[in-house]
Protein backbone atom coordinates (compact mmCIF):
# COMPACT_ATOMS: atom_id res chain seq x y z
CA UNK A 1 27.15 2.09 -5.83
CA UNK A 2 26.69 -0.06 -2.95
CA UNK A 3 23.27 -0.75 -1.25
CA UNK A 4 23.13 -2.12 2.11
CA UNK A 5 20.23 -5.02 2.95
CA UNK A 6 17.17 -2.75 4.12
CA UNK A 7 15.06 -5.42 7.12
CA UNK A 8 11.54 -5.56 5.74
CA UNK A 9 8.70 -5.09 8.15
CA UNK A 10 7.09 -7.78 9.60
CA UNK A 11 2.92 -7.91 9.57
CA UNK A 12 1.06 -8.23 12.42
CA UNK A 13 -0.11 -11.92 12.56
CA UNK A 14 -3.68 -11.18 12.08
CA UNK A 15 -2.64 -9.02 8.63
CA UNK A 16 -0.80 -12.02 6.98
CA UNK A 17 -2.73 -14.27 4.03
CA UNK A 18 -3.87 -10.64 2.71
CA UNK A 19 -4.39 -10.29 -1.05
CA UNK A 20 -3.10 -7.69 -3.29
CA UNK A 21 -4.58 -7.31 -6.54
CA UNK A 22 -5.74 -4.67 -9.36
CA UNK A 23 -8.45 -2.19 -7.92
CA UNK A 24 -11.90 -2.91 -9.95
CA UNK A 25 -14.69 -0.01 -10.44
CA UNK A 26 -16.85 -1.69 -7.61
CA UNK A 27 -13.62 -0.93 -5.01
CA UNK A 28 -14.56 2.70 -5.94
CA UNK A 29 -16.84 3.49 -2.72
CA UNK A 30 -14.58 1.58 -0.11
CA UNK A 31 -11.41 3.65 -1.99
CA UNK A 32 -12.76 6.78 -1.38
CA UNK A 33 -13.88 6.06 2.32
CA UNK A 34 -9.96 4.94 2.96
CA UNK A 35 -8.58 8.35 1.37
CA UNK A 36 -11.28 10.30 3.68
CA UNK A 37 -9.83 8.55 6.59
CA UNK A 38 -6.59 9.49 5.68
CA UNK A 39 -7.21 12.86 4.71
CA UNK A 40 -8.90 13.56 7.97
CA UNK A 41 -5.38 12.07 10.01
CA UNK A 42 -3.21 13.90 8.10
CA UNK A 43 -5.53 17.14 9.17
CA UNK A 44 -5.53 15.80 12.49
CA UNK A 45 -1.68 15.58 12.72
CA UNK A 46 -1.58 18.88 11.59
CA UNK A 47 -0.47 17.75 7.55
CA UNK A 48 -1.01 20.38 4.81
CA UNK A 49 -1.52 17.16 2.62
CA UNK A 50 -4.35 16.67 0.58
CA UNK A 51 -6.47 18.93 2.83
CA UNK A 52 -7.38 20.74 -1.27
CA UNK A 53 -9.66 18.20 -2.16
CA UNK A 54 -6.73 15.82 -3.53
CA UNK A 55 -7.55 12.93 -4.06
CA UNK A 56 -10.95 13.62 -5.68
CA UNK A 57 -13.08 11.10 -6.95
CA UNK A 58 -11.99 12.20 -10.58
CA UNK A 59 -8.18 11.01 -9.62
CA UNK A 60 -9.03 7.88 -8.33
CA UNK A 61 -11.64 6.90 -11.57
CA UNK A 62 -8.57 7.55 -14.05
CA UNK A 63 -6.03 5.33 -11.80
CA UNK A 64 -8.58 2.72 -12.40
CA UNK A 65 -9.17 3.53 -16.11
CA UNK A 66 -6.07 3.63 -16.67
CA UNK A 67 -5.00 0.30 -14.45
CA UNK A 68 -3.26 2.46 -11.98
CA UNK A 69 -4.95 1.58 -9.11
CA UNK A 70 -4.23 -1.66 -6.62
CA UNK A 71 -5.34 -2.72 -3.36
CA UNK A 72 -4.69 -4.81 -0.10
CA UNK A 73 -7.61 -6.91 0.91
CA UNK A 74 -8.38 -9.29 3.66
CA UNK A 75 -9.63 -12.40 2.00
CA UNK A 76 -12.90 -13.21 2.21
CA UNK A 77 -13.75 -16.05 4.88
CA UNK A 78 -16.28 -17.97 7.04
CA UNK A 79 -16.33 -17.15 10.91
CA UNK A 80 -18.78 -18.18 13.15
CA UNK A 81 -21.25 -16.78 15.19
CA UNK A 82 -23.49 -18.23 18.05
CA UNK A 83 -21.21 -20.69 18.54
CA UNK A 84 -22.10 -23.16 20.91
CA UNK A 85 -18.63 -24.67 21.68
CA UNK A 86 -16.47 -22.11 22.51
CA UNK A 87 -13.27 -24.05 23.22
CA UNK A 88 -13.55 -25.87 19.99
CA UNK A 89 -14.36 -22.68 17.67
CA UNK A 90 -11.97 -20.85 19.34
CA UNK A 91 -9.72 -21.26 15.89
CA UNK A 92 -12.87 -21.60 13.53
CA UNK A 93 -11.71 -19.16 10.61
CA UNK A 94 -11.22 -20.05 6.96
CA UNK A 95 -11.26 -22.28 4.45
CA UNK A 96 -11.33 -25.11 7.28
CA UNK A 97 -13.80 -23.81 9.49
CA UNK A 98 -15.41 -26.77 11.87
CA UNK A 99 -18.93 -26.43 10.62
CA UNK A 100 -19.73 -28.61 13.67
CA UNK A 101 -18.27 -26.02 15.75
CA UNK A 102 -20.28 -23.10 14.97
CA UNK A 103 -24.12 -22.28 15.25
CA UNK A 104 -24.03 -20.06 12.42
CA UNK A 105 -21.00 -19.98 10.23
CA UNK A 106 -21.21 -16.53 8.22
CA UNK A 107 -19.69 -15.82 4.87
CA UNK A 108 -17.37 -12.44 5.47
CA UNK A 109 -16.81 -10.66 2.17
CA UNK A 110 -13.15 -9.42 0.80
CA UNK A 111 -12.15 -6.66 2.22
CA UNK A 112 -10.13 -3.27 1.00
CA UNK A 113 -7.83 -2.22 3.63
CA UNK A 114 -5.16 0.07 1.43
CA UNK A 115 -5.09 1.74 -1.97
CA UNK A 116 -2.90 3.08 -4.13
CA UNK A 117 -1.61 3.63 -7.66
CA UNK A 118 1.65 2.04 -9.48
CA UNK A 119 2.94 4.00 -12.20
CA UNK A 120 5.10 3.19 -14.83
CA UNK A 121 4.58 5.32 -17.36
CA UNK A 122 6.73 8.13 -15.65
CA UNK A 123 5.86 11.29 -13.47
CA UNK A 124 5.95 14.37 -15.23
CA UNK A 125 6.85 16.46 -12.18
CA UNK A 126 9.71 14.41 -11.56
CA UNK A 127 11.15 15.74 -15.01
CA UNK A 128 11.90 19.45 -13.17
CA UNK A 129 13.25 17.36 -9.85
CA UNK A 130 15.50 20.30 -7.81
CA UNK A 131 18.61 17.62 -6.92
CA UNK A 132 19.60 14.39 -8.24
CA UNK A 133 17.67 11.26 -8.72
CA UNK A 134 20.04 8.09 -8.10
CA UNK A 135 19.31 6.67 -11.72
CA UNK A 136 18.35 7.69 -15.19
CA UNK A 137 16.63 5.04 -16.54
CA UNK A 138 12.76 4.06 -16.36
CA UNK A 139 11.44 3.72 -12.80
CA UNK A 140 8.11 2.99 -10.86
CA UNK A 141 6.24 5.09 -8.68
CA UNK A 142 3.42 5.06 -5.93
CA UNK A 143 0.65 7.94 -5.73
CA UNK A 144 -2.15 7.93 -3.23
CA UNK A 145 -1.46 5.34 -0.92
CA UNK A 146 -3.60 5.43 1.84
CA UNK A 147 -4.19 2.71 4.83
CA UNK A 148 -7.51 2.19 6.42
CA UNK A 149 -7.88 3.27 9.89
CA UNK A 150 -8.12 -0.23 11.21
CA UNK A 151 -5.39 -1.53 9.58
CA UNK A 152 -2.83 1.18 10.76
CA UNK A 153 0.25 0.06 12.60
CA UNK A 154 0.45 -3.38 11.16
CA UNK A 155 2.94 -2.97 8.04
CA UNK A 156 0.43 -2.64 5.14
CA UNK A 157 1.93 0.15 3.82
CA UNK A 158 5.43 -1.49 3.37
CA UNK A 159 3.76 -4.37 2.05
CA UNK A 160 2.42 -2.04 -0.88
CA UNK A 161 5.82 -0.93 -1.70
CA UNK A 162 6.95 -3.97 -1.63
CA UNK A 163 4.47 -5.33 -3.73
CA UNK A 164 4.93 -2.49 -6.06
CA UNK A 165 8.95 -2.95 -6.14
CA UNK A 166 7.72 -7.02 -7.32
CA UNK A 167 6.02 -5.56 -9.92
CA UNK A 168 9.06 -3.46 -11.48
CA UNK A 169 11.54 -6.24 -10.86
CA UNK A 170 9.56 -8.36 -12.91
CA UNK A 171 9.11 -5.82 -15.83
CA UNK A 172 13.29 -5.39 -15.12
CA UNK A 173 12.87 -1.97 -13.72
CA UNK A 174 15.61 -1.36 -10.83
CA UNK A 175 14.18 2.38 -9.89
CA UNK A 176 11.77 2.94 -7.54
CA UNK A 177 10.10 6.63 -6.82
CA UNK A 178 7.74 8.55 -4.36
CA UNK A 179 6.81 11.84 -3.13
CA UNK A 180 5.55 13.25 -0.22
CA UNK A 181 5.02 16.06 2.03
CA UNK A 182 7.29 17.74 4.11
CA UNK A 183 4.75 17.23 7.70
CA UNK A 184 3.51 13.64 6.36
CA UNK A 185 5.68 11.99 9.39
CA UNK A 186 4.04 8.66 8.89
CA UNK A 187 4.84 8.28 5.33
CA UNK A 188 8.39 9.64 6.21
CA UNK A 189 9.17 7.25 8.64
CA UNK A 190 7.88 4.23 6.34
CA UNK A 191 10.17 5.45 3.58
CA UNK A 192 13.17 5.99 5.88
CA UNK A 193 12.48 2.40 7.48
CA UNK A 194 12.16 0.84 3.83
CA UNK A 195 15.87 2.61 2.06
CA UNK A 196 14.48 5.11 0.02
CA UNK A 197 16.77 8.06 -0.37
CA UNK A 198 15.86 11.80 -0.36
CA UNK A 199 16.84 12.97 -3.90
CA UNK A 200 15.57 16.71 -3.76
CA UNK A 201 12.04 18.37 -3.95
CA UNK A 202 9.53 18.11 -6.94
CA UNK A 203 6.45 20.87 -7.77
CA UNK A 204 3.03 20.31 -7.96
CA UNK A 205 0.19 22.73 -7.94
CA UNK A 206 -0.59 22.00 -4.39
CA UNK A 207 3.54 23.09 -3.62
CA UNK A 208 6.47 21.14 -3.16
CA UNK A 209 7.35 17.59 -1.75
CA UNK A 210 10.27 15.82 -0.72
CA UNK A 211 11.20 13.14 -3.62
CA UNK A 212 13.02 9.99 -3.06
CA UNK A 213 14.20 7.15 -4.80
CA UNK A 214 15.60 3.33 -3.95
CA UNK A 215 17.28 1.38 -5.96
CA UNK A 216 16.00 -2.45 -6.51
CA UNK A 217 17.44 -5.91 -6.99
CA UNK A 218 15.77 -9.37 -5.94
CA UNK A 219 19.14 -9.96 -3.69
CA UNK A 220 19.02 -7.25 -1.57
CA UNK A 221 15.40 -5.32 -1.42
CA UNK A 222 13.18 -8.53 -1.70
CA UNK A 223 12.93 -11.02 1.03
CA UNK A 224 10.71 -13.93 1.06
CA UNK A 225 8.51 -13.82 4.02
CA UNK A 226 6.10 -17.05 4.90
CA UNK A 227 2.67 -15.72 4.63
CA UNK A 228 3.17 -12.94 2.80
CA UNK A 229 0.38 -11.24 0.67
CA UNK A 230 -0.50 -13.33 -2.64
CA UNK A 231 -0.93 -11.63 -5.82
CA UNK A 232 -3.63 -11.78 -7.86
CA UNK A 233 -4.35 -10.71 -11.42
């Protein structure tokens, strides 16, 4: 089968040098507020998406028990504030940051702008799939991702699955699964912009949702982007 080169997404340039990493039990809190926020857009766009309580708290503690769970962060950095030369602070962010520059430089603390958990042990559901999956062989999968509300818009959630299709390429997986709901537009469109095929509907106990699948290689899913989001363990 023959795959055409998908164009990645470019990130806004103030949501480049963003961190992805394994979600810790102190993300917990700042997890839950960015699955509220996206629970109450999907209600607002009229989704019938996890408006049944899903994700619970419960859901999200076993991702992390279990080492599902990952995030996007902004690094943590030094702005400044009260800064008495305007001109020459106008660039004082970072590592670099022109102590002179600034009247009070202020430590900003990481922070968690999308969630989600990366599955490879396989997806149950996806066992009584009603089509045809494009391969038979071991795959990865996304549940829960969810963007906070300030971070909409810019490409994070491409950069997940992109991070998340790194991840199976280096355990040699080539499959790459997700679900979603039928009204979930946003998600939709990012999987439409990103390859993924539609391979049928799967069952949950909340109802059905549209399943799709991409197939990976480094030559022709993976691009190397300057300033892309670093990985850490």
């Amino acid at each position: 089968m023959r795959h055409t080169r998908q164009p990645r997404l470019a990130l806004q340039p103030t949501m480049k040098n963003l961190v992805f990493r394994t979600a810790t039990d102190a993300d917990l809190p700042r997890i839950l507020e960015i699955i509220r926020q996206a629970q109450r857009r999907m209600a607002t766009a009229g989704s019938q998406q996890w408006q049944d309580g899903y994700p619970a708290p419960a859901n999200i503690a076993s991702d992390l028990a279990h080492g599902y769970g990952h995030v996007i962060c902004r690094p943590e950095k030094t702005v400044c504030e009260n800064v008495p030369n305007k001109r020459k602070a106008a660039d004082a962010t970072g590592p670099e940051l022109d102590t002179a520059a600034c009247g009070s430089p202020v430590q900003k603390p990481e922070s968690v702008i999308a969630y989600g958990a990366i599955v490879f042990d396989g997806e149950p559901a996806y066992e009584a799939l009603d089509g045809q999956w494009l391969t038979a062989g071991p795959y990865v999968v996304v549940h829960r991702l969810a963007v906070a509300d300030e971070a909409l818009g810019n490409g994070i959630g491409t950069e997940f699955l992109n991070e998340a299709a790194r991840m199976a390429l280096r355990r040699g997986i080539h499959a790459f699964r997700i679900d979603t709901n039928f009204d979930n537009h946003r998600m939709l469109r990012i999987l439409s912009k990103n390859g993924f095929t539609r391979c049928g509907k799967v069952l949950y106990r909340s109802g059905e949702r549209e399943a799709f699948e991409k197939c990976l290689s480094p030559g022709n899913n993976l691009q190397t982007r300057k300033n892309a989001s670093r990985t850490t363990k």
